[in-house]
C-alpha atoms as a PDB file:
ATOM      1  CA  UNK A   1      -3.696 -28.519  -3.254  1.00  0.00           C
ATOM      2  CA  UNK A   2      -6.244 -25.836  -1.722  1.00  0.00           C
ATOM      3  CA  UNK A   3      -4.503 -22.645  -0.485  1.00  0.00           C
ATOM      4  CA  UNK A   4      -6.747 -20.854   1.914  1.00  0.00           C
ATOM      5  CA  UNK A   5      -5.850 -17.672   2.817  1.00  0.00           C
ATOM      6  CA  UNK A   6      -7.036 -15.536   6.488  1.00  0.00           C
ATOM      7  CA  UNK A   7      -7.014 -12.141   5.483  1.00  0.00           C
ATOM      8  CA  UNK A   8      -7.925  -9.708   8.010  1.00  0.00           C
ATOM      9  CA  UNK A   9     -11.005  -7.057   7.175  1.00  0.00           C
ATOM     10  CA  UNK A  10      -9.794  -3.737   9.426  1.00  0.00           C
ATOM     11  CA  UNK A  11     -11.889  -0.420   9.792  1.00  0.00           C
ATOM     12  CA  UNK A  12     -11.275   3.015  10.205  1.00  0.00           C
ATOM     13  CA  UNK A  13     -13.544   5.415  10.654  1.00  0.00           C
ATOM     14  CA  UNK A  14     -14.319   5.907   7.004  1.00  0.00           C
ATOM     15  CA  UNK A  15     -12.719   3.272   5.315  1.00  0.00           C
ATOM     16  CA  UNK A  16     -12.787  -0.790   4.922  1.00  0.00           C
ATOM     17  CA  UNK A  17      -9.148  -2.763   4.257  1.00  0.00           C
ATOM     18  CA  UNK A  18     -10.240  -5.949   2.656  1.00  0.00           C
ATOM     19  CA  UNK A  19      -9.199  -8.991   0.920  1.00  0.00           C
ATOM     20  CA  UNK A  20      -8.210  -7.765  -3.131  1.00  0.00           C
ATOM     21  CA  UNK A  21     -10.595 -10.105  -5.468  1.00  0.00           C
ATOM     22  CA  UNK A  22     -12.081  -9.988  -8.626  1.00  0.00           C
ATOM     23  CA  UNK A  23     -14.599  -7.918  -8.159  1.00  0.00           C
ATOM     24  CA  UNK A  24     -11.601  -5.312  -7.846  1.00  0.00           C
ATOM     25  CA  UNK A  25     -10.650  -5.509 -11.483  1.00  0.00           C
ATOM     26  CA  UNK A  26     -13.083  -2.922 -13.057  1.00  0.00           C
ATOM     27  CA  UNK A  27     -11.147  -0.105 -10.807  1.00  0.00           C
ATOM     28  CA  UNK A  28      -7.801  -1.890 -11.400  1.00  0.00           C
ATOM     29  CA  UNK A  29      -8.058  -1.512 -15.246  1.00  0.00           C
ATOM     30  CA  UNK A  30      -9.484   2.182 -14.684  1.00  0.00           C
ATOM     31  CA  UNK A  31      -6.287   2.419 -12.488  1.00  0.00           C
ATOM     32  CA  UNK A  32      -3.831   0.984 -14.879  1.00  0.00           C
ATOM     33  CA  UNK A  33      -4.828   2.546 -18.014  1.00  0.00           C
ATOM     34  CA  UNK A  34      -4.649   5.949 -16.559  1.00  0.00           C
ATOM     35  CA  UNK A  35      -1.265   7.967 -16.053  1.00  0.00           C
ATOM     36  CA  UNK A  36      -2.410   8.002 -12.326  1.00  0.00           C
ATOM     37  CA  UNK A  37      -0.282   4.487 -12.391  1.00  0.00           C
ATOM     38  CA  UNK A  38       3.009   5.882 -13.773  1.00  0.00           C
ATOM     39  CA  UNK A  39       4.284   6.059 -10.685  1.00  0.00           C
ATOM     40  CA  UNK A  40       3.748   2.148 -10.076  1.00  0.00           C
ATOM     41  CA  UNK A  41       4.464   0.960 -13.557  1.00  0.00           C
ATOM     42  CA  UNK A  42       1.622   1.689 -15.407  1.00  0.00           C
ATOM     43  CA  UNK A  43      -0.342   2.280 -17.733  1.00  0.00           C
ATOM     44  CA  UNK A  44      -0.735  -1.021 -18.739  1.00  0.00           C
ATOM     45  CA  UNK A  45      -3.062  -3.734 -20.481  1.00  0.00           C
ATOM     46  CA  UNK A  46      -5.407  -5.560 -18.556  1.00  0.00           C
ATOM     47  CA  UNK A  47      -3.680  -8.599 -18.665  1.00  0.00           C
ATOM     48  CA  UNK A  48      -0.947  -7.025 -16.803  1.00  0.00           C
ATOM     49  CA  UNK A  49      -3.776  -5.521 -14.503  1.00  0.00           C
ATOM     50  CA  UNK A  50      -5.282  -8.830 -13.846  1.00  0.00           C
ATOM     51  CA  UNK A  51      -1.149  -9.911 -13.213  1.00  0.00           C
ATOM     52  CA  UNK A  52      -1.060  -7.219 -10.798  1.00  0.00           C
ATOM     53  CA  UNK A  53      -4.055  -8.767  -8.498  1.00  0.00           C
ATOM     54  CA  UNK A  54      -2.532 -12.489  -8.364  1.00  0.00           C
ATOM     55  CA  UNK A  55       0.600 -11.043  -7.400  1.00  0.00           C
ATOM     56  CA  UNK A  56      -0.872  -8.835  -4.780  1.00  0.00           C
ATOM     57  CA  UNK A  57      -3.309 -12.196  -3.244  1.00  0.00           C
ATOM     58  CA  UNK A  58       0.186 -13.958  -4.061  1.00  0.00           C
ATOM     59  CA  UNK A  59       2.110 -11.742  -1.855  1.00  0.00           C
ATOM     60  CA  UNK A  60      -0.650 -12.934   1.134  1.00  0.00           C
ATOM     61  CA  UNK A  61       0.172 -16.609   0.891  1.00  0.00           C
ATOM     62  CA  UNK A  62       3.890 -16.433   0.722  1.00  0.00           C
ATOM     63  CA  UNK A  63       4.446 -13.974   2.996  1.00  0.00           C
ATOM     64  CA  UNK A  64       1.521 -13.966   5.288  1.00  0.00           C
ATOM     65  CA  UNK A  65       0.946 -10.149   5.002  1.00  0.00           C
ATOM     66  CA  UNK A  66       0.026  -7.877   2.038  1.00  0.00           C
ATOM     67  CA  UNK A  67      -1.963  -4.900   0.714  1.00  0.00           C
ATOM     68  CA  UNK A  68      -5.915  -4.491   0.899  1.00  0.00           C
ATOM     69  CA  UNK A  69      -8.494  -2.862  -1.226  1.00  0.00           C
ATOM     70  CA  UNK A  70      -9.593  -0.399   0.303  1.00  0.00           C
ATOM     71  CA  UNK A  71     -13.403   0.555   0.323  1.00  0.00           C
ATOM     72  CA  UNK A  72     -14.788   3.934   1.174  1.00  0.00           C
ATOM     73  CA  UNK A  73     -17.851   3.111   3.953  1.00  0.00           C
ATOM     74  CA  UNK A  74     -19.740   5.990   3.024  1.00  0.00           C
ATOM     75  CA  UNK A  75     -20.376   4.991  -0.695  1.00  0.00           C
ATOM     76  CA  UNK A  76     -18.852   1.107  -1.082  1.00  0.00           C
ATOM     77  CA  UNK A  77     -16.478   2.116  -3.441  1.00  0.00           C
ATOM     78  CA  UNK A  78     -13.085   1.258  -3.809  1.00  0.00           C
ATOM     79  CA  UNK A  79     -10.491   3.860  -3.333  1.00  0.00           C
ATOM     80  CA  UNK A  80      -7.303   1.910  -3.967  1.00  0.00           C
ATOM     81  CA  UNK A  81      -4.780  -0.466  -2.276  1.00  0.00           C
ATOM     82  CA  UNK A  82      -2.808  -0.053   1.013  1.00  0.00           C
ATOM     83  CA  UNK A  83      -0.627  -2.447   2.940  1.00  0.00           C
ATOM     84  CA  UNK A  84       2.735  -4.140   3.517  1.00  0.00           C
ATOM     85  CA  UNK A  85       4.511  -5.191   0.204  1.00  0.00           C
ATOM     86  CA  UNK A  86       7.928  -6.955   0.613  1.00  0.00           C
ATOM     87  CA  UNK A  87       8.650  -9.041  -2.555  1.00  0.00           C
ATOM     88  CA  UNK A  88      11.831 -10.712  -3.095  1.00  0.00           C
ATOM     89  CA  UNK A  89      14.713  -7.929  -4.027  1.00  0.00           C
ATOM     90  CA  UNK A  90      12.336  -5.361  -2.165  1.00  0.00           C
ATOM     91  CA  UNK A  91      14.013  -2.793  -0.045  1.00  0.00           C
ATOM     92  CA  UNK A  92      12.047  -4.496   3.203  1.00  0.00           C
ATOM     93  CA  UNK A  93       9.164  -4.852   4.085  1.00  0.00           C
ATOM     94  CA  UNK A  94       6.976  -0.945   2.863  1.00  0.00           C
ATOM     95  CA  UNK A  95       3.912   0.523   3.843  1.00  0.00           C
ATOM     96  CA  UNK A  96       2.699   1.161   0.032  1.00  0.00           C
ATOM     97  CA  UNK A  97      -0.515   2.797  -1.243  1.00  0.00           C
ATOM     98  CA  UNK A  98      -2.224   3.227  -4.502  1.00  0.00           C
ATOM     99  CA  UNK A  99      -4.961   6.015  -4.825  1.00  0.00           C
ATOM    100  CA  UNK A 100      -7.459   5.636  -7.711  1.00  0.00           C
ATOM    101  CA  UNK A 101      -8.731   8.426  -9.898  1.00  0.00           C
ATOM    102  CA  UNK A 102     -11.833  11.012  -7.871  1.00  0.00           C
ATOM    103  CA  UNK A 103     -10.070   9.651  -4.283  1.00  0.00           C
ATOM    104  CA  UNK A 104      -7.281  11.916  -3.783  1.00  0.00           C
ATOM    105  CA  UNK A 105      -6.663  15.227  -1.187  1.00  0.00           C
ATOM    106  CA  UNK A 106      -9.427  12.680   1.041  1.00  0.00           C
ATOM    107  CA  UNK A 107      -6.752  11.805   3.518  1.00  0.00           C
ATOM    108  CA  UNK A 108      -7.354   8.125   2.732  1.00  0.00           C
ATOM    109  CA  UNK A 109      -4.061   7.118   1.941  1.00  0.00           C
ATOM    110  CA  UNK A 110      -3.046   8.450   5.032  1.00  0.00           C
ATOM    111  CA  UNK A 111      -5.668   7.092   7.194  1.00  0.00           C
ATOM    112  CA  UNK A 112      -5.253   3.389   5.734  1.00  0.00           C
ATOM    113  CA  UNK A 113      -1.372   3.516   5.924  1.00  0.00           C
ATOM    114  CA  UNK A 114      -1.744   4.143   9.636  1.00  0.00           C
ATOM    115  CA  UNK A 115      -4.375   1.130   9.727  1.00  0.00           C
ATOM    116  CA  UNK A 116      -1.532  -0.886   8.062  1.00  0.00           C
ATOM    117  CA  UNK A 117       1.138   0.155   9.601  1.00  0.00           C
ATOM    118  CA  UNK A 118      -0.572  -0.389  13.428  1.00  0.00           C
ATOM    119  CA  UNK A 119      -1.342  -4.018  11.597  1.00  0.00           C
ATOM    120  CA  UNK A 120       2.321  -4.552  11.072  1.00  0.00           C
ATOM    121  CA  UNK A 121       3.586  -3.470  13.884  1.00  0.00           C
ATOM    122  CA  UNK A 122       0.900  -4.589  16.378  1.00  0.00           C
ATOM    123  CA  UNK A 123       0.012  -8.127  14.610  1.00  0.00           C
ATOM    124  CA  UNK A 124       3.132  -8.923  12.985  1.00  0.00           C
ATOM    125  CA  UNK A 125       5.276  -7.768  15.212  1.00  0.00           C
ATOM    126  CA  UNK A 126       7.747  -5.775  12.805  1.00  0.00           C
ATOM    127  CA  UNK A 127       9.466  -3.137  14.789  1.00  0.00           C
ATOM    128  CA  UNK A 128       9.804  -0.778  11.660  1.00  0.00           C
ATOM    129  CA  UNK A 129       8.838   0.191   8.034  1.00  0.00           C
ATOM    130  CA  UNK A 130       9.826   2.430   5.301  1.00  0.00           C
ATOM    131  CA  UNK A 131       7.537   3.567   2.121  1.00  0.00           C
ATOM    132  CA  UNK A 132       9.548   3.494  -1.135  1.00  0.00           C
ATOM    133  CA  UNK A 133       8.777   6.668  -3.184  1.00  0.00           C
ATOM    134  CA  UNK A 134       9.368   7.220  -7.162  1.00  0.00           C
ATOM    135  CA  UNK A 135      11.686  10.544  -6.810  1.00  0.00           C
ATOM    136  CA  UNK A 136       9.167  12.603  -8.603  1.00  0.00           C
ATOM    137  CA  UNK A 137       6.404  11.253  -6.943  1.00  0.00           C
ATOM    138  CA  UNK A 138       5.277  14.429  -4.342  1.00  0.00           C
ATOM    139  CA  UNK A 139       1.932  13.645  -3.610  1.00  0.00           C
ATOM    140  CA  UNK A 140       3.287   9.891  -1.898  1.00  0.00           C
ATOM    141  CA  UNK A 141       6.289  12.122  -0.485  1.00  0.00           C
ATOM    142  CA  UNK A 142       3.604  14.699   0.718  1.00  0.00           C
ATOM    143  CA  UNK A 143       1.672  11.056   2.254  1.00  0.00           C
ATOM    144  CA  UNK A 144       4.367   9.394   3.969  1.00  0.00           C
ATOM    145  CA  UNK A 145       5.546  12.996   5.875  1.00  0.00           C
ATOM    146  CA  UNK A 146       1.819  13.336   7.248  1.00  0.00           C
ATOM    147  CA  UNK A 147       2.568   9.495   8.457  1.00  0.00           C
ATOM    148  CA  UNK A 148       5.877  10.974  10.352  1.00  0.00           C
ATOM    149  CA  UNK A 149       8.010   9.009   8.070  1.00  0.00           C
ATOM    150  CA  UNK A 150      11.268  10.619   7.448  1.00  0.00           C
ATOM    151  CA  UNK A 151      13.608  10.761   4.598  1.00  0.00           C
ATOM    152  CA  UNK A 152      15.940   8.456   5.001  1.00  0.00           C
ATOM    153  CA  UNK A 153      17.777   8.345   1.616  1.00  0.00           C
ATOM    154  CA  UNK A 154      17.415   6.469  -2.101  1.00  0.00           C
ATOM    155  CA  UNK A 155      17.541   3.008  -3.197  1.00  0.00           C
ATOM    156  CA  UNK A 156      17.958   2.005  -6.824  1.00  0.00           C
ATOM    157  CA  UNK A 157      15.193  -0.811  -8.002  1.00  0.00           C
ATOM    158  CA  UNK A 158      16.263  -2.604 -10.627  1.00  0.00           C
ATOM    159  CA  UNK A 159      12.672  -1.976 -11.986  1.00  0.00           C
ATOM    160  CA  UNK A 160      11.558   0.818 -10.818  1.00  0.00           C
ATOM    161  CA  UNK A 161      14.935   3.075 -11.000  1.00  0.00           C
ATOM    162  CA  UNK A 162      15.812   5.020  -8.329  1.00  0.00           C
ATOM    163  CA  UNK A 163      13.754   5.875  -5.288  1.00  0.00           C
ATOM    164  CA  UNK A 164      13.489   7.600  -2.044  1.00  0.00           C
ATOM    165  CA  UNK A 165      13.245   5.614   1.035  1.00  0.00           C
ATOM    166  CA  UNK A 166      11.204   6.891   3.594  1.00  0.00           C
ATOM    167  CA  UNK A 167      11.441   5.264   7.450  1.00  0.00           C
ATOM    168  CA  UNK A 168       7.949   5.604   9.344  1.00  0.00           C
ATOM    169  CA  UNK A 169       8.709   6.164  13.306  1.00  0.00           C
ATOM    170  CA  UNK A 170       9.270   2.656  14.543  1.00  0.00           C
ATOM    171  CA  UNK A 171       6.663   0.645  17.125  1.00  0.00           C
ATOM    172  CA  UNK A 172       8.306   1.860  20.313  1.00  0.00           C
ATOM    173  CA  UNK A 173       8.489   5.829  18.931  1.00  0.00           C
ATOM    174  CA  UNK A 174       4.871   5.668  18.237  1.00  0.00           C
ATOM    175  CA  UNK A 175       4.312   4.559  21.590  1.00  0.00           C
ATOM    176  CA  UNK A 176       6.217   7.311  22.885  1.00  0.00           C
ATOM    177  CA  UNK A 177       4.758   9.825  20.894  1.00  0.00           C
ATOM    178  CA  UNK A 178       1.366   8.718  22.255  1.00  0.00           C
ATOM    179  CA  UNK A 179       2.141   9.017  25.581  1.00  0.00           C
END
């Protein structure tokens, strides 16, 4: 059996969302042996990196959607992952982000959460989204408020303990806000 999977390349004006691949793993293992990745269940070996990408090209072919690498156009390099994550026993479906180590106070996380957030909305057709944040966790608080989410309350992961829940203005709000 051959699973082929369509995943979309979008641009912003400084950044590329792209399929994750292998070529991701040197900045993965960077990622996950740092404390950077505390907040997403790191540090961790690079076995459990290299787990990490399947699941995340998983994600893509069982639920159509996912997260991107994201590469900065300026140098080529990758900054992190952004997208829609909604595994089974997920809160629904989240506008997540991971921000690697030299990358952060850049606005990036920002700027491709809106790309993937217009993606679900205006391609999937999802009329709203949250982004789950570890309770300590300020900088992502600090990143979903400049993406007009609003806190919405907690929700207790059976992995990830408790966390804030964070509701992004839905598809018809944004609409109205641009008007």
């Amino acid at each position: 059996m051959t699973i082929l999977l369509d995943i979309p390349v979008i641009e912003t004006e400084r950044l590329v969302l792209r399929a994750p691949g292998t070529d991701d793993l040197p900045a993965m293992y960077d990622f996950y042996d740092s404390e950077r990745s505390r907040f997403v269940g790191g540090p961790c070996s690079h076995e459990q990196a290299w787990r990490s990408l399947a699941m995340e090209i998983g994600h893509w072919a069982l639920r159509g959607y996912g997260r991107w690498s994201v590469v900065e156009k300026a140098s080529g390099e990758i900054v992190g992952m952004v997208g829609i994550f909604n595994p089974e026993g997920w809160f629904g479906p989240e506008i997540g982000w991971d921000l690697y180590e030299g990358f952060e106070g850049r606005g990036y996380a920002t700027e491709a959460g809106r790309a993937a957030r217009a993606y679900a909305y205006d391609t999937l057709g999802m009329s709203s989204v949250v982004s789950l944040t570890r309770l300590a966790n300020e900088q992502s608080a600090r990143v979903a408020q400049r993406l007009g989410a609003v806190l919405e309350g907690t929700f207790q992961h059976e992995r990830h303990g408790m966390m804030n829940v964070w509701r992004h203005p839905s598809a018809a709000q944004l609409k109205e806000m641009a008007a």
